[in-house]
N, C-alpha and C. Protein backbone atom coordinates (compact mmCIF):
# COMPACT_ATOMS: atom_id res chain seq x y z
N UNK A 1 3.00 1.79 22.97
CA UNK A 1 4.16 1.67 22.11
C UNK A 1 3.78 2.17 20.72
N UNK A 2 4.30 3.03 19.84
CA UNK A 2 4.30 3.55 18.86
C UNK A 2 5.32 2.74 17.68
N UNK A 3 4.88 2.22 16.22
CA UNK A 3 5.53 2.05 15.33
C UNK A 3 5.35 2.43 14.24
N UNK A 4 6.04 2.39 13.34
CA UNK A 4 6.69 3.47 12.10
C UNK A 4 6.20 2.07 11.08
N UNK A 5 5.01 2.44 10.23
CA UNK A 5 5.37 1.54 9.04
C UNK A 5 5.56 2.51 7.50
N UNK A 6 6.59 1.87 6.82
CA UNK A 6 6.81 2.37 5.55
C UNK A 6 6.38 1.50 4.27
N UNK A 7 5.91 1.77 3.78
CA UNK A 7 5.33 1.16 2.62
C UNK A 7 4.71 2.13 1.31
N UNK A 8 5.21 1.83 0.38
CA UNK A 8 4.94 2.42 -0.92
C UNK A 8 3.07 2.13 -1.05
N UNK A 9 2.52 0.68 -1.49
CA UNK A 9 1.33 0.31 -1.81
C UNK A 9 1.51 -0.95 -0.98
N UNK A 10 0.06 -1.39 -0.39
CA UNK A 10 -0.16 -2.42 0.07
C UNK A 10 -0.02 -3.16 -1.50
N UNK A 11 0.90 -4.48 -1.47
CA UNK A 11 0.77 -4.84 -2.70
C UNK A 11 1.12 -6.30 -2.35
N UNK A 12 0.72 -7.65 -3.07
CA UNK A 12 1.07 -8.89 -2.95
C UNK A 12 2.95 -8.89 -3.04
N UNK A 13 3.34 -9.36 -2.60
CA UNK A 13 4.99 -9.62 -3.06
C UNK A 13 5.74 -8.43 -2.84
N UNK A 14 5.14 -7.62 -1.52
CA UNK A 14 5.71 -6.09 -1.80
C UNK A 14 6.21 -6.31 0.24
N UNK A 15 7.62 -6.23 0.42
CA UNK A 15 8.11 -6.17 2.05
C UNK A 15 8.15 -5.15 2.42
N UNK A 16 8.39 -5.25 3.56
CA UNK A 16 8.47 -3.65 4.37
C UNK A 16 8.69 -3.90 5.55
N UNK A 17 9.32 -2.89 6.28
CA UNK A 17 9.66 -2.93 7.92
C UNK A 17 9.05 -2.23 8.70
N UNK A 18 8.60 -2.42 9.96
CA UNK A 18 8.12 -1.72 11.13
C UNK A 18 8.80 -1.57 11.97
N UNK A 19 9.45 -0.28 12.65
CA UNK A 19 10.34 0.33 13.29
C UNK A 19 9.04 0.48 14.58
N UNK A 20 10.03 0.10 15.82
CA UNK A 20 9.30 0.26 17.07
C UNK A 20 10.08 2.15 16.95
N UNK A 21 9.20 3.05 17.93
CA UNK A 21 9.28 4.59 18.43
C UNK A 21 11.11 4.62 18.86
N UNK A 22 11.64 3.81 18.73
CA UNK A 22 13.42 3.88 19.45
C UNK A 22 14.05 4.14 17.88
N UNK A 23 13.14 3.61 16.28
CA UNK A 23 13.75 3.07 15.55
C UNK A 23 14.06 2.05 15.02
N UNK A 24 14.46 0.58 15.62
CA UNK A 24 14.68 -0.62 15.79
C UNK A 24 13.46 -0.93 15.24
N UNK A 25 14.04 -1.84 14.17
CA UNK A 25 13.15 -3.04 13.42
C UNK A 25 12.36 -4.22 14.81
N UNK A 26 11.11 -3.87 14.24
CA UNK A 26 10.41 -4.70 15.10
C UNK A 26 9.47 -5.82 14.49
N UNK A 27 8.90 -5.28 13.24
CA UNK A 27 8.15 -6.89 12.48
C UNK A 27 8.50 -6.33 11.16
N UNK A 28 8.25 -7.53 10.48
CA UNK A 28 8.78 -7.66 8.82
C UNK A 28 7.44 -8.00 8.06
N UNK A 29 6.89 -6.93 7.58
CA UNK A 29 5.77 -7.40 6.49
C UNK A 29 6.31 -8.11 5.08
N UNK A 30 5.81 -9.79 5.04
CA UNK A 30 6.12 -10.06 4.27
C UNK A 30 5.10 -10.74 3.42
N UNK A 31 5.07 -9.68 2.24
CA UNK A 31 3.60 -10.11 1.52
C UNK A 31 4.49 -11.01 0.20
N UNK A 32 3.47 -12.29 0.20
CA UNK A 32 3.81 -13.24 -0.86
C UNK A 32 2.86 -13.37 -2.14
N UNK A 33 4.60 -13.23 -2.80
CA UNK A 33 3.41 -13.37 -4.70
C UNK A 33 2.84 -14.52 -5.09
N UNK A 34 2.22 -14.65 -6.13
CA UNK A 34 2.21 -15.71 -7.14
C UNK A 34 1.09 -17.14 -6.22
N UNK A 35 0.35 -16.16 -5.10
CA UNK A 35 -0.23 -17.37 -4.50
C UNK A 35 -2.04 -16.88 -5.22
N UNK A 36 -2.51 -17.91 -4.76
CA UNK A 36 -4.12 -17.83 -5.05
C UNK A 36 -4.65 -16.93 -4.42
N UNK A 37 -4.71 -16.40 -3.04
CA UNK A 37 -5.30 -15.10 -2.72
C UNK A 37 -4.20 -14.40 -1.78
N UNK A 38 -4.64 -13.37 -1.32
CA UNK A 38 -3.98 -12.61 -1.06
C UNK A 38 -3.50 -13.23 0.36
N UNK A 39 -1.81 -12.97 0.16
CA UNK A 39 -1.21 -13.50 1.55
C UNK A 39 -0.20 -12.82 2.46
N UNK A 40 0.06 -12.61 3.11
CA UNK A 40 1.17 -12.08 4.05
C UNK A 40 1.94 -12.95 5.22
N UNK A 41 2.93 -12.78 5.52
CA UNK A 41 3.31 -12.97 7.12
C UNK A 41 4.05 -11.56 8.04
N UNK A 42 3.26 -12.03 8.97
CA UNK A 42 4.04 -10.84 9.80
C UNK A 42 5.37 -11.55 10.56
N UNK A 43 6.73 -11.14 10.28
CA UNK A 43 7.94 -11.70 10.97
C UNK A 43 8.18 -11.15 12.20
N UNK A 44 8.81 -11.73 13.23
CA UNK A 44 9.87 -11.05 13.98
C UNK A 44 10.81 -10.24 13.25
N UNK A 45 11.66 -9.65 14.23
CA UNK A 45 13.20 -8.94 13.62
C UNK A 45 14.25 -10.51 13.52
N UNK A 46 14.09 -11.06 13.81
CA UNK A 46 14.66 -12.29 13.61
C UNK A 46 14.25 -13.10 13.07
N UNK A 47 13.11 -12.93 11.93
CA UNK A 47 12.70 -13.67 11.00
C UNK A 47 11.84 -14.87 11.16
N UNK A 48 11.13 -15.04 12.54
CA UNK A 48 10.35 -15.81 12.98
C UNK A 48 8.77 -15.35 12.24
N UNK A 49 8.41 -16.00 12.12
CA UNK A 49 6.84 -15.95 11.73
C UNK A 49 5.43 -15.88 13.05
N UNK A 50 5.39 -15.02 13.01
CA UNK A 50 4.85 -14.70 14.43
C UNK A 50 3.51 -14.80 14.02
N UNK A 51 2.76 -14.11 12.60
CA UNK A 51 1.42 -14.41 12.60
C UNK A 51 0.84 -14.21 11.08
N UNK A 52 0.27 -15.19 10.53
CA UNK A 52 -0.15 -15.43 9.12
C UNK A 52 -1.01 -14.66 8.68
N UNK A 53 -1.56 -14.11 7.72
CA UNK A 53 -2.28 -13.70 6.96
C UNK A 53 -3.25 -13.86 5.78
N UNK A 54 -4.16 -14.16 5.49
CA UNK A 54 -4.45 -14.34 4.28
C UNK A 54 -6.20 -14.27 4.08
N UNK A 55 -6.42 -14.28 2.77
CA UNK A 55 -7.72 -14.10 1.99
C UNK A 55 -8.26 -15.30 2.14
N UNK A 56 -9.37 -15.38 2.63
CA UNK A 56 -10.71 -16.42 2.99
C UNK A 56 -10.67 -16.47 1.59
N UNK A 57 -10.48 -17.90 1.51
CA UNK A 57 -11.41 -18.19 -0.10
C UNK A 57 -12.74 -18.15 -0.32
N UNK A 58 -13.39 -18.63 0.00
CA UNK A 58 -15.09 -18.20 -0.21
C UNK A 58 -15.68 -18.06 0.52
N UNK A 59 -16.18 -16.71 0.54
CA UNK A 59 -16.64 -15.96 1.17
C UNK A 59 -17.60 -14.61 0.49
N UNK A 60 -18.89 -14.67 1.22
CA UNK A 60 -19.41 -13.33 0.32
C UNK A 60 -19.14 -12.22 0.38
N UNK A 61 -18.13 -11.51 1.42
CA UNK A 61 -17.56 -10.56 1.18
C UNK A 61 -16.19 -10.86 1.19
N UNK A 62 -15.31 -9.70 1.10
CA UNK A 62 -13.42 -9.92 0.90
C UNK A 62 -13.31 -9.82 2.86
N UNK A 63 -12.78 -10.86 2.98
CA UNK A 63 -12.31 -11.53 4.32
C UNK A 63 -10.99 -12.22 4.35
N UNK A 64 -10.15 -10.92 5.42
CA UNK A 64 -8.99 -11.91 6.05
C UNK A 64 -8.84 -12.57 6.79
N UNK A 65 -7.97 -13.72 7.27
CA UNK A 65 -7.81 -14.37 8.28
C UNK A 65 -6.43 -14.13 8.89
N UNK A 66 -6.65 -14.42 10.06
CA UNK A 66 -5.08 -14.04 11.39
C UNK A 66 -4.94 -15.11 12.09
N UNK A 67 -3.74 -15.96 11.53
CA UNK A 67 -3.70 -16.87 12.28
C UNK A 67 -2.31 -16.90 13.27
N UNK A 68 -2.07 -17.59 14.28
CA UNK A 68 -0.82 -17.45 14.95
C UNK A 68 -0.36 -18.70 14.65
N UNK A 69 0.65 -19.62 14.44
CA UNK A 69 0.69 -21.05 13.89
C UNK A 69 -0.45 -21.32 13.20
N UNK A 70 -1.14 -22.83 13.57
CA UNK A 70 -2.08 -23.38 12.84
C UNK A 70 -3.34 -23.04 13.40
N UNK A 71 -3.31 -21.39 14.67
CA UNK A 71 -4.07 -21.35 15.58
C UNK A 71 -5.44 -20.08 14.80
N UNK A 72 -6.37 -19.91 14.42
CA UNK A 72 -6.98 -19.06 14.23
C UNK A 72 -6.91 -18.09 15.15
N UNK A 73 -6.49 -16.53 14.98
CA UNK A 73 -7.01 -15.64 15.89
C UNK A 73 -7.97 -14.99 15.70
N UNK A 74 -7.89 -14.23 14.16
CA UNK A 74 -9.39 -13.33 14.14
C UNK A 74 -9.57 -13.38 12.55
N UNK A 75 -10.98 -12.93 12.36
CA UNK A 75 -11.14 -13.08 11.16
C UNK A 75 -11.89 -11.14 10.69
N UNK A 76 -11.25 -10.79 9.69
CA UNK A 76 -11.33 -9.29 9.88
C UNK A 76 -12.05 -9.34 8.32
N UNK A 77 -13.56 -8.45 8.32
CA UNK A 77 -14.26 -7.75 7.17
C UNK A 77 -14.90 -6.87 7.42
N UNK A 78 -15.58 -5.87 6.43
CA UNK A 78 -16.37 -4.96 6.42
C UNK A 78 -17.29 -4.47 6.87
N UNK A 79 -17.71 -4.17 7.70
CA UNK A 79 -19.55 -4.13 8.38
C UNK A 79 -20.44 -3.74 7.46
N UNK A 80 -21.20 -4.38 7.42
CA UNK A 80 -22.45 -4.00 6.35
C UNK A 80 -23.10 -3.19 7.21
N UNK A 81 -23.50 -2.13 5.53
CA UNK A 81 -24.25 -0.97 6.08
C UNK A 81 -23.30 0.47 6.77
N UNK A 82 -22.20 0.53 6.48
CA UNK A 82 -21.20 1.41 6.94
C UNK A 82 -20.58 2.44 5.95
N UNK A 83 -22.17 3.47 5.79
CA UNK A 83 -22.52 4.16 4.82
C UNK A 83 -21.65 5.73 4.53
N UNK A 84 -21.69 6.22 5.77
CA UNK A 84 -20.38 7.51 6.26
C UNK A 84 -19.01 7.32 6.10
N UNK A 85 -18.66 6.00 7.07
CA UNK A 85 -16.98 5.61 7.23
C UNK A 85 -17.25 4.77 7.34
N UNK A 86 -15.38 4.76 7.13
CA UNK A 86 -14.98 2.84 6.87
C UNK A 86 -15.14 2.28 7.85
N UNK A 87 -16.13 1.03 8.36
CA UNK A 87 -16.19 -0.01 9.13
C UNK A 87 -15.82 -0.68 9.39
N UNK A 88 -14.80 -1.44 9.69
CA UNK A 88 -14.75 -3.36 9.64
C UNK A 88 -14.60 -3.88 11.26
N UNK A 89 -15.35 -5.28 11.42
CA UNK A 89 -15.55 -5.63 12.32
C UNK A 89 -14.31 -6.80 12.53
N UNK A 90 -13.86 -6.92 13.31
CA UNK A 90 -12.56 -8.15 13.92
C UNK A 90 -13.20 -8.95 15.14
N UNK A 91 -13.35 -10.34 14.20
CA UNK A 91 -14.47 -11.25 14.97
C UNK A 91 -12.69 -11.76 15.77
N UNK A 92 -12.85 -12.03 17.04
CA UNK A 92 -11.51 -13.24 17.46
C UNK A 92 -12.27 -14.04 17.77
N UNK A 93 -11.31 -14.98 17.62
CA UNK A 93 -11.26 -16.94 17.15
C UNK A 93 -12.19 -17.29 18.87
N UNK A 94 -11.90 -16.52 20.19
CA UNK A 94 -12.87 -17.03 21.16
C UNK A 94 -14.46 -16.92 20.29
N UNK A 95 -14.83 -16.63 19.51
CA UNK A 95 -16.24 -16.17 19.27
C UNK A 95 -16.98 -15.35 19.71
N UNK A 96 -16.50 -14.43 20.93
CA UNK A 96 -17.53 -13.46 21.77
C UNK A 96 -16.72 -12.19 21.99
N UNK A 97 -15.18 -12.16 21.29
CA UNK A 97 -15.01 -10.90 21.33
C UNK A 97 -15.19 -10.22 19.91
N UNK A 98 -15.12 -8.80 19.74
CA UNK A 98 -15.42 -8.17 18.56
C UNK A 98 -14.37 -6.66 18.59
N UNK A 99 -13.66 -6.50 17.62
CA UNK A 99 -13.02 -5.24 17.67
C UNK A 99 -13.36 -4.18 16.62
N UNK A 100 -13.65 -3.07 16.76
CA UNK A 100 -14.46 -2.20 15.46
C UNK A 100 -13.21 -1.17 15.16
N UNK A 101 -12.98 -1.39 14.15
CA UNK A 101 -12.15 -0.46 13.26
C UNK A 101 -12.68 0.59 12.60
N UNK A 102 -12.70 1.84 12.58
CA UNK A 102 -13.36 2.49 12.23
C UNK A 102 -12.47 4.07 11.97
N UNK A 103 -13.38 4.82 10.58
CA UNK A 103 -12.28 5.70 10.63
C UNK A 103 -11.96 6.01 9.18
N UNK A 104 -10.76 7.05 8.62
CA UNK A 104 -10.63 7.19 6.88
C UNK A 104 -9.88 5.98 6.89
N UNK A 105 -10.04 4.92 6.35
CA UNK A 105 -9.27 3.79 5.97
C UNK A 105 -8.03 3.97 5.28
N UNK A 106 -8.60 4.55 4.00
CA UNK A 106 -7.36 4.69 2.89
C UNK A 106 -6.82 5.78 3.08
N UNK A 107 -7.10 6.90 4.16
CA UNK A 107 -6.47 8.12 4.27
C UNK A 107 -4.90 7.40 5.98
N UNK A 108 -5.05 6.53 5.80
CA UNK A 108 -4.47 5.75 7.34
C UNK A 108 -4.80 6.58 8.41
N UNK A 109 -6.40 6.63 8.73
CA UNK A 109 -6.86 7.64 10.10
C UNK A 109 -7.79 6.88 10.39
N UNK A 110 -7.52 5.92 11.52
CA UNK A 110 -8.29 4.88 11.87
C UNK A 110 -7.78 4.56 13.42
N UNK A 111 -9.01 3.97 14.02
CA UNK A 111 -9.07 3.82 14.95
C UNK A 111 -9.63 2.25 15.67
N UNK A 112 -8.94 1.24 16.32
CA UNK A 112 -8.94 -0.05 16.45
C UNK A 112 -9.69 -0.02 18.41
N UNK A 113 -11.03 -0.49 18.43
CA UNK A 113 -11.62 -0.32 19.82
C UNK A 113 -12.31 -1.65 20.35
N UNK A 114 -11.98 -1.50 21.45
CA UNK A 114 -13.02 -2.78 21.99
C UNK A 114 -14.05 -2.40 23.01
N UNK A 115 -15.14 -2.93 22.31
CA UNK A 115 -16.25 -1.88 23.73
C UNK A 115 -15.89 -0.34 24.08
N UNK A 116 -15.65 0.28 22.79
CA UNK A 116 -15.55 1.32 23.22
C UNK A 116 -14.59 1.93 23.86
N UNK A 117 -13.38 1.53 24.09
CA UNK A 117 -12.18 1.97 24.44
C UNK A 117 -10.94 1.45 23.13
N UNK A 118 -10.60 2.70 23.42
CA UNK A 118 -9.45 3.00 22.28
C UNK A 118 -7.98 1.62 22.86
N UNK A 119 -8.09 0.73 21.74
CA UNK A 119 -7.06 -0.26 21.80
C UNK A 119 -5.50 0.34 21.15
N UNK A 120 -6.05 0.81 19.40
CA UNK A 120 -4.52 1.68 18.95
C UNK A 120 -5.66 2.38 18.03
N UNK A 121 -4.40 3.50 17.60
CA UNK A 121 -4.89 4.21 16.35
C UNK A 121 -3.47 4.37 15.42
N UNK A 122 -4.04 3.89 14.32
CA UNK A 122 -2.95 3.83 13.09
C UNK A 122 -3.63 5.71 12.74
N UNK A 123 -2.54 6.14 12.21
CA UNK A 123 -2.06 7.62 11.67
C UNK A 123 -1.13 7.82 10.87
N UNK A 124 -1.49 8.68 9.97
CA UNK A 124 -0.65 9.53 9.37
C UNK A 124 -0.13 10.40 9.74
N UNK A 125 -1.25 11.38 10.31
CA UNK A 125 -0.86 12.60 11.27
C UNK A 125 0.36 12.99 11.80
N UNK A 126 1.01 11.84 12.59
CA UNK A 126 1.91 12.16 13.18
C UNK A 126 3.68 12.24 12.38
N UNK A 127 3.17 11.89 10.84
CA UNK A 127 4.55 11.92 9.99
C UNK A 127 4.43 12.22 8.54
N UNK A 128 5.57 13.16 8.31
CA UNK A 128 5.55 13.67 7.02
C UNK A 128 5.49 12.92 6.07
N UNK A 129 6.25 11.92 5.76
CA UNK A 129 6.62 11.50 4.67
C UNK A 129 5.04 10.34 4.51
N UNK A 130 5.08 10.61 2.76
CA UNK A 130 3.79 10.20 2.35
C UNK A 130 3.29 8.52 2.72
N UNK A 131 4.34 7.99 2.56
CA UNK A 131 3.90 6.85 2.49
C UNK A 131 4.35 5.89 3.82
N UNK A 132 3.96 6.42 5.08
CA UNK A 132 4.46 6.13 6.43
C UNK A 132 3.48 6.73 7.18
N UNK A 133 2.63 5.61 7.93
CA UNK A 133 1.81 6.02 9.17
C UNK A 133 2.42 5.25 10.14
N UNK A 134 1.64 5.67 11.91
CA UNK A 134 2.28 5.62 12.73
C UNK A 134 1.08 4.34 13.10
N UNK A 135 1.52 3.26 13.73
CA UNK A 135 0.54 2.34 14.75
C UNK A 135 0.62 2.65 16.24
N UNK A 136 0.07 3.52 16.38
CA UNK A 136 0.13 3.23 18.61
C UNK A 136 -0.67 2.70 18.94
N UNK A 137 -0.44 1.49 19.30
CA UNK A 137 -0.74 0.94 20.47
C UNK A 137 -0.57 1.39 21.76
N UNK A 138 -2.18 1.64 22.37
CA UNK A 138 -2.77 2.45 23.49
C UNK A 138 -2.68 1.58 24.91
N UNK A 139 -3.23 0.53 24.62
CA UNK A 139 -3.32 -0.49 25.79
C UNK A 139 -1.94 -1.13 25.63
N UNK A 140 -1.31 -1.04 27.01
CA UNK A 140 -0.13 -2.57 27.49
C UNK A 140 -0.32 -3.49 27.46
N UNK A 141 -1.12 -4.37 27.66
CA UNK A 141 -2.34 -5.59 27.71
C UNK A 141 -2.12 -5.82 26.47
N UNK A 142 -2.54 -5.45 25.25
CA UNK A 142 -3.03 -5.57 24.01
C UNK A 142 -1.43 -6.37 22.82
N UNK A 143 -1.84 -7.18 22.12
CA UNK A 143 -1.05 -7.57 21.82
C UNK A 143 -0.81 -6.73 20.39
N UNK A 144 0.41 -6.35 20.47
CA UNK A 144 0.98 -5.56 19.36
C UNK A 144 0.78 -6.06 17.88
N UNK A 145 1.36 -7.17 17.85
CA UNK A 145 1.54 -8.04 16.49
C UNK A 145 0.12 -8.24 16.07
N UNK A 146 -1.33 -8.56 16.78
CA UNK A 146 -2.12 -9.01 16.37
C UNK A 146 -2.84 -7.36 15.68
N UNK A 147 -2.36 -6.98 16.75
CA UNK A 147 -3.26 -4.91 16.35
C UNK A 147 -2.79 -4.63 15.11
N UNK A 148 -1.08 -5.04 14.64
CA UNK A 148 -0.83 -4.31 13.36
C UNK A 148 -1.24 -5.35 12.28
N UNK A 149 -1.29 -6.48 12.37
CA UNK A 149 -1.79 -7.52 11.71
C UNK A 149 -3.05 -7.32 11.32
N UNK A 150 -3.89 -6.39 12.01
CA UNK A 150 -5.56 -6.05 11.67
C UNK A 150 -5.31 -4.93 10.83
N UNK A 151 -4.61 -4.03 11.05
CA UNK A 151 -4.14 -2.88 10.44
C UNK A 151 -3.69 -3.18 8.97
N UNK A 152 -2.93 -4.20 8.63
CA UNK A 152 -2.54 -4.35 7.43
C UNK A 152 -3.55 -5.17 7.10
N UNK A 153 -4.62 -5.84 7.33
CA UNK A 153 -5.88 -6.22 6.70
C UNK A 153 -6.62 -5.57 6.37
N UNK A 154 -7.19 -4.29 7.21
CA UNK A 154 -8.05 -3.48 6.84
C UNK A 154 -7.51 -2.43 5.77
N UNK A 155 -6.19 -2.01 5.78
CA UNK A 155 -5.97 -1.10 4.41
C UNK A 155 -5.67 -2.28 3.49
N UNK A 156 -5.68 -3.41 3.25
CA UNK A 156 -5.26 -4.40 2.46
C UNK A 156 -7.13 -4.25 1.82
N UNK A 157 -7.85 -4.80 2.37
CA UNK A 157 -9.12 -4.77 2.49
C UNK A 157 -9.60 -3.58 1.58
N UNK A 158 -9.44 -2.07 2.12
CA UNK A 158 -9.88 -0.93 1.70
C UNK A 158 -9.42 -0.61 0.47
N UNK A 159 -8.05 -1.15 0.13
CA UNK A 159 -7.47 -0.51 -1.18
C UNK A 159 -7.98 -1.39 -1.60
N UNK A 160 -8.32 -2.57 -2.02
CA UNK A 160 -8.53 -3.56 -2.97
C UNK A 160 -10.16 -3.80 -2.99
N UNK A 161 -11.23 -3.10 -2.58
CA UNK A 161 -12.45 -2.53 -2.38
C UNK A 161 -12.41 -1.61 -3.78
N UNK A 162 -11.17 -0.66 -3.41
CA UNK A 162 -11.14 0.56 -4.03
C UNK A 162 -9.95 0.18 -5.82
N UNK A 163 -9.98 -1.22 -5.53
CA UNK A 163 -9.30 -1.24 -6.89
C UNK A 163 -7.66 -1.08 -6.79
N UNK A 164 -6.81 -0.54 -5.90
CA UNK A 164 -5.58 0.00 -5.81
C UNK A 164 -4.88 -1.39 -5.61
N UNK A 165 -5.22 -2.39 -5.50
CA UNK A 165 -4.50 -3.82 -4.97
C UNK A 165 -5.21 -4.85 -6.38
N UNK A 166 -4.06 -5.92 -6.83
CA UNK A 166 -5.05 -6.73 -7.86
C UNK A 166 -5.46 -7.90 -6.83
């Protein structure tokens, strides 16, 4: 399944919609201001809260968390030592899986794998307009919401590395 996200800057207090490949609104990025670290929710099209977001408070590197309710799913940061390209590793909440993101981060040309098989790849490539990459999700299996939920951590992550996020 292929989706359309539009967004000016990853920014605290900044919404946006994700169009499934038909068009049709499919999740609602909703990033919240005025909190202590950086936060989001990802909505349904019906305004359900399907999966939380937010900045690990202490922590030695910048670390998000993915939660589904009060449920931890994954906890997404940087790989140390990921000297060429952008790295980040996606620990999930079982403890023994690992997903490697890898790829131009801030250029949106990245690639989301488990063991080595292609899960999605977020792109630009596939659309003109500047400020709109594409999420496909590769695997049926794979849960959509949690893949773009890593996706908006890791450029959340990369721009604010790079200064572009306060």
């Amino acid at each position: 399944m292929r989706y359309e996200v539009r967004e000016r800057l990853f920014a605290v207090g900044e919404d946006y919609w994700i169009e499934d490949e038909n068009g049709r609104k499919a999740f609602l990025v909703d990033g919240k201001a005025m909190r202590m670290r950086d936060t989001f929710e990802l909505k349904g099209p019906d305004g359900r809260v399907l999966i939380d977001i937010h900045q690990k408070m202490f922590a030695l590197r910048d670390t998000m968390m993915i939660e589904r309710g009060d449920e931890p799913l994954a906890k997404v940061k940087r790989k140390r030592l990921s000297l060429l390209r952008n790295h980040y590793r996606v620990e999930l909440a079982d403890g023994s899986t690992e997903l490697d993101v890898s790829g131009k981060i801030l250029d949106r040309e990245f690639a989301v794998e488990y063991e080595g098989e292609l899960l999605a790849e977020i792109s630009r490539r596939w659309l003109r307009v500047r400020d709109t990459y594409g999420v496909n999700v590769v695997r049926e299996d794979a849960d959509p919401a949690l893949l773009i939920a890593v996706a908006v951590c890791v450029i959340h992550l990369a721009e604010k590395e790079r200064g572009v996020v306060d």
